[in-house]
Each structure stands twice: as C-alpha cells, then as structure tokens.
N, C-alpha and C. Protein backbone atom coordinates (compact mmCIF):
# COMPACT_ATOMS: atom_id res chain seq x y z
N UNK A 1 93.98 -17.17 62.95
CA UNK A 1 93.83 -17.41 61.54
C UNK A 1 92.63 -18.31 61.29
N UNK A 2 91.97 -17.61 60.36
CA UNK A 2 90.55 -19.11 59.89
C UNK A 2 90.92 -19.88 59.03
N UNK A 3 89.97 -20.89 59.59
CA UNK A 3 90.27 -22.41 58.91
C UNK A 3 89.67 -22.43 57.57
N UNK A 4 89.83 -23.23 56.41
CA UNK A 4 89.15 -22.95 55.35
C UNK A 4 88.35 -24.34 55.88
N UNK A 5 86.99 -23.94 55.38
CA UNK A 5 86.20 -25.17 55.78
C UNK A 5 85.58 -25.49 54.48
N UNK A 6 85.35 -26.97 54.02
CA UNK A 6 85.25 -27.54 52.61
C UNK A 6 84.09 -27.76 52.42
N UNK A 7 83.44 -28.17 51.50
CA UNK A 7 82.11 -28.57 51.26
C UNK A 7 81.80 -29.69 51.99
N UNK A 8 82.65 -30.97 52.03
CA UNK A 8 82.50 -32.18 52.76
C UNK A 8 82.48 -31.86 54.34
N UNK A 9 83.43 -30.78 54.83
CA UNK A 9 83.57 -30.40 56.41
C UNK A 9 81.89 -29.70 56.76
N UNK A 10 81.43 -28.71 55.54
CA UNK A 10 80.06 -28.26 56.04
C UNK A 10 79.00 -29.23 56.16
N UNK A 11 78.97 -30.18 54.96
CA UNK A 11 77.79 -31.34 54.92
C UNK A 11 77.96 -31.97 56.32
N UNK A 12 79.21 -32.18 56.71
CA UNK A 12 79.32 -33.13 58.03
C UNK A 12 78.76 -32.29 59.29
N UNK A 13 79.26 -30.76 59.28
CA UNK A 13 78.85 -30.21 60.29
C UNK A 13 77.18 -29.74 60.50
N UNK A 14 76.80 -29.47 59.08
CA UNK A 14 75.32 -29.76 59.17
C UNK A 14 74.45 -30.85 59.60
N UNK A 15 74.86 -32.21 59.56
CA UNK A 15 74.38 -33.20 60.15
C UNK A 15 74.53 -33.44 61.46
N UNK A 16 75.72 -33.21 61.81
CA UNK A 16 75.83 -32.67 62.88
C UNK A 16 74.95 -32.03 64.40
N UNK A 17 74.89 -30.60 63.48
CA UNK A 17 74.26 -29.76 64.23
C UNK A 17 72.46 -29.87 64.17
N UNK A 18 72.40 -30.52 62.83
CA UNK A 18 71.06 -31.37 63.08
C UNK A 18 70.54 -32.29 63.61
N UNK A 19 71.57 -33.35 64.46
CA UNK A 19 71.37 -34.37 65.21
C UNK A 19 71.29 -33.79 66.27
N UNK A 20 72.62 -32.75 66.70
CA UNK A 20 72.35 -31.78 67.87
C UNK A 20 71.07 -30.97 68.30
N UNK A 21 70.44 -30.30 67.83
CA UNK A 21 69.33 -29.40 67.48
C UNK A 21 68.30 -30.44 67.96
N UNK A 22 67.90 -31.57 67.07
CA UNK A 22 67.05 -32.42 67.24
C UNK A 22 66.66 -33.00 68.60
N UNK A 23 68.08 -33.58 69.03
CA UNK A 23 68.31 -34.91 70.28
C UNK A 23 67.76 -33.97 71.75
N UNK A 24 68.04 -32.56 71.10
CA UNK A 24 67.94 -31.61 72.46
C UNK A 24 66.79 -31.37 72.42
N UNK A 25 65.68 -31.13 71.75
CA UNK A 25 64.38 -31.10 71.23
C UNK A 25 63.74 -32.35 71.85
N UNK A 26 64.33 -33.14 71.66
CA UNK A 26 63.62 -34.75 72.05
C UNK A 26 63.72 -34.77 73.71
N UNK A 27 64.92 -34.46 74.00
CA UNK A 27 65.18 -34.76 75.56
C UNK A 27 64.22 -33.65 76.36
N UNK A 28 64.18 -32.79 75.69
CA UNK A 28 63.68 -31.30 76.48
C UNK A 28 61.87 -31.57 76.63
N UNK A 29 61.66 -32.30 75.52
CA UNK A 29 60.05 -32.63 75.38
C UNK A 29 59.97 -34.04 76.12
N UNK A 30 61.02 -34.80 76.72
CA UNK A 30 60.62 -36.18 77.36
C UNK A 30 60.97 -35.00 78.82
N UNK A 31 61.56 -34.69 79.43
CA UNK A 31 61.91 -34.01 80.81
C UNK A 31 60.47 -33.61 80.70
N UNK A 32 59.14 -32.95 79.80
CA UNK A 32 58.72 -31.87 80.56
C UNK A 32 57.21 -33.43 80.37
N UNK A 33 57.46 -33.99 79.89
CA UNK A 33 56.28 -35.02 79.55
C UNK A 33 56.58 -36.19 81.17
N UNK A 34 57.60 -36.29 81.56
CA UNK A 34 57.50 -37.86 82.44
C UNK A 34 57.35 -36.95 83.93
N UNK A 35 56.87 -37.78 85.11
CA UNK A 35 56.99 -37.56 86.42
C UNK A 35 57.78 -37.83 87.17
N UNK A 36 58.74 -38.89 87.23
CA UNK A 36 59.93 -39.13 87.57
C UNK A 36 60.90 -38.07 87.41
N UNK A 37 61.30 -37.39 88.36
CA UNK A 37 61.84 -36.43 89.17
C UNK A 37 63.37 -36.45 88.51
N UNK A 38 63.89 -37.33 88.84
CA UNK A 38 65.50 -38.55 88.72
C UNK A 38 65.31 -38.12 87.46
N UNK A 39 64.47 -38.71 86.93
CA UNK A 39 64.48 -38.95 84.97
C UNK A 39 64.41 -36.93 84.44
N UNK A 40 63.51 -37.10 84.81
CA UNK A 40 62.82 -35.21 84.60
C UNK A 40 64.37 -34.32 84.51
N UNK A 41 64.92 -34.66 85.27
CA UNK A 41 66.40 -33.88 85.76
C UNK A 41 67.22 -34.04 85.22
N UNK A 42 67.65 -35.31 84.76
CA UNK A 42 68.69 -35.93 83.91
C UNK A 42 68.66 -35.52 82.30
N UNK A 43 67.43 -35.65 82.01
CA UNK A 43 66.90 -35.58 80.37
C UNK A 43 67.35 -34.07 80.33
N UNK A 44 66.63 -33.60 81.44
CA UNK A 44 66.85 -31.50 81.28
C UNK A 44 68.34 -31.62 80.90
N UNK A 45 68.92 -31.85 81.95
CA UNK A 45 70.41 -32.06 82.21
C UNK A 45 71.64 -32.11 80.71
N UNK A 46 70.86 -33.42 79.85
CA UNK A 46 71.22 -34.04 78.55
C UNK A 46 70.53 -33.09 77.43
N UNK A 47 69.72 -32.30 77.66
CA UNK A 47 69.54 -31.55 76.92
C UNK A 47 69.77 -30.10 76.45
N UNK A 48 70.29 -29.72 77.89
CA UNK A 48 71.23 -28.25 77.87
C UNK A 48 72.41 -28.81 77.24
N UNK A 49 72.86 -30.42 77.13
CA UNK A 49 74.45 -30.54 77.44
C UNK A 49 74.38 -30.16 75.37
N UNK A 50 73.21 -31.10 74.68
CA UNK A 50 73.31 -31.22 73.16
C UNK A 50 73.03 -29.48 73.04
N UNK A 51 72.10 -28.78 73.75
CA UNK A 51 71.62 -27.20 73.21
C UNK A 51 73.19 -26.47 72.86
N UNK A 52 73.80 -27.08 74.18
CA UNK A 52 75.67 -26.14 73.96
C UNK A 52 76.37 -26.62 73.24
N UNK A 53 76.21 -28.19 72.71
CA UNK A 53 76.73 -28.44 71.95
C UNK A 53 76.68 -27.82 70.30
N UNK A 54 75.65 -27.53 70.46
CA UNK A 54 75.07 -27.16 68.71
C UNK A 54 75.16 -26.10 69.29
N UNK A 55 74.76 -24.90 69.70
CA UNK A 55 75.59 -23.35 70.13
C UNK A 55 77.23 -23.32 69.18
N UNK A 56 77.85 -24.42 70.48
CA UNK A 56 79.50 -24.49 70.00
C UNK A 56 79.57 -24.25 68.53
N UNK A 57 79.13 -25.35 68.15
CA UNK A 57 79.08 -25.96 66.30
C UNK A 57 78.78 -24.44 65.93
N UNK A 58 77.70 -23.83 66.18
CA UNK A 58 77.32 -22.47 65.43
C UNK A 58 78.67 -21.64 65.64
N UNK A 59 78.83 -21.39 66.59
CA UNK A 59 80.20 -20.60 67.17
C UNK A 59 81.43 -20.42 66.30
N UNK A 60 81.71 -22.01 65.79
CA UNK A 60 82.63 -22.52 65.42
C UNK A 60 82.51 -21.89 64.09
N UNK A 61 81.67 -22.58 63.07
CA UNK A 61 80.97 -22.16 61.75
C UNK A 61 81.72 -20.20 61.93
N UNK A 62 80.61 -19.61 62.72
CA UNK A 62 80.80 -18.00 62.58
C UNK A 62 82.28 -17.66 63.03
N UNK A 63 83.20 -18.37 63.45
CA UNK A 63 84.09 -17.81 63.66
C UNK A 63 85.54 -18.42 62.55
N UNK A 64 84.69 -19.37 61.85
CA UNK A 64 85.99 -19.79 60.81
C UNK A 64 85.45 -19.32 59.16
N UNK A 65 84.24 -18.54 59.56
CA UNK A 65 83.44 -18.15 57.80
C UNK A 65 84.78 -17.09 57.50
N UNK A 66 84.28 -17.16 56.04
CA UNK A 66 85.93 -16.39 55.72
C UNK A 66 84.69 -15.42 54.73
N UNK A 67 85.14 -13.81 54.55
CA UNK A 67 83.79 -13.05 53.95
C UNK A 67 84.85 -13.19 53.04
C-alpha cells in the first residue's frame, strides 16, 4: 500500500536529497583532487555511500507517488 506523502514530508525529502546529491559531488571531487591513497579511498568510499543514499530517497519518492 502507498504512503500518502505531504507537502511538509516532500520539502523535507527534497532537502534531503539535496544535501545527498551535493555531499557526494563534494567527496567524489576531493577523492579525485588529493594524493593520499588512504584519503583518495575513503572519500570514494563516502561518496558511493551518499550516491545510494539519494538513489534510495529517489526509489522511495517513485514508489510511494500515488498517480
């Protein structure tokens, strides 16, 4: 059954998925900018973790839209 999702639940999930979107953007452009190997790996690492996170969020959205 879908969830009804409210105007206040979308504003939140848009910020959300814009902090998500963003943070993964940031980490993905520090991994490919530093030489530190350790660091390089970790940032990649933190940045697949926010990319699936905001995926999820989309996921979520398309699977509770009501036509």
């Amino acid at each position: 059954m879908k969830k009804q999702i409210t105007t206040k639940d979308l504003q939140s999930l848009n910020e959300l998925m814009t902090f998500e979107n963003w943070i993964a953007l940031k980490l993905s452009n520090f991994s490919k900018q530093i030489s530190n190997t350790e660091l390089k790996t970790h940032f990649s690492k933190m940045a697949k973790m926010h990319s699936m996170h905001h995926k999820n969020l989309l996921n979520y959205l398309s699977t509770n839209v009501e036509d």
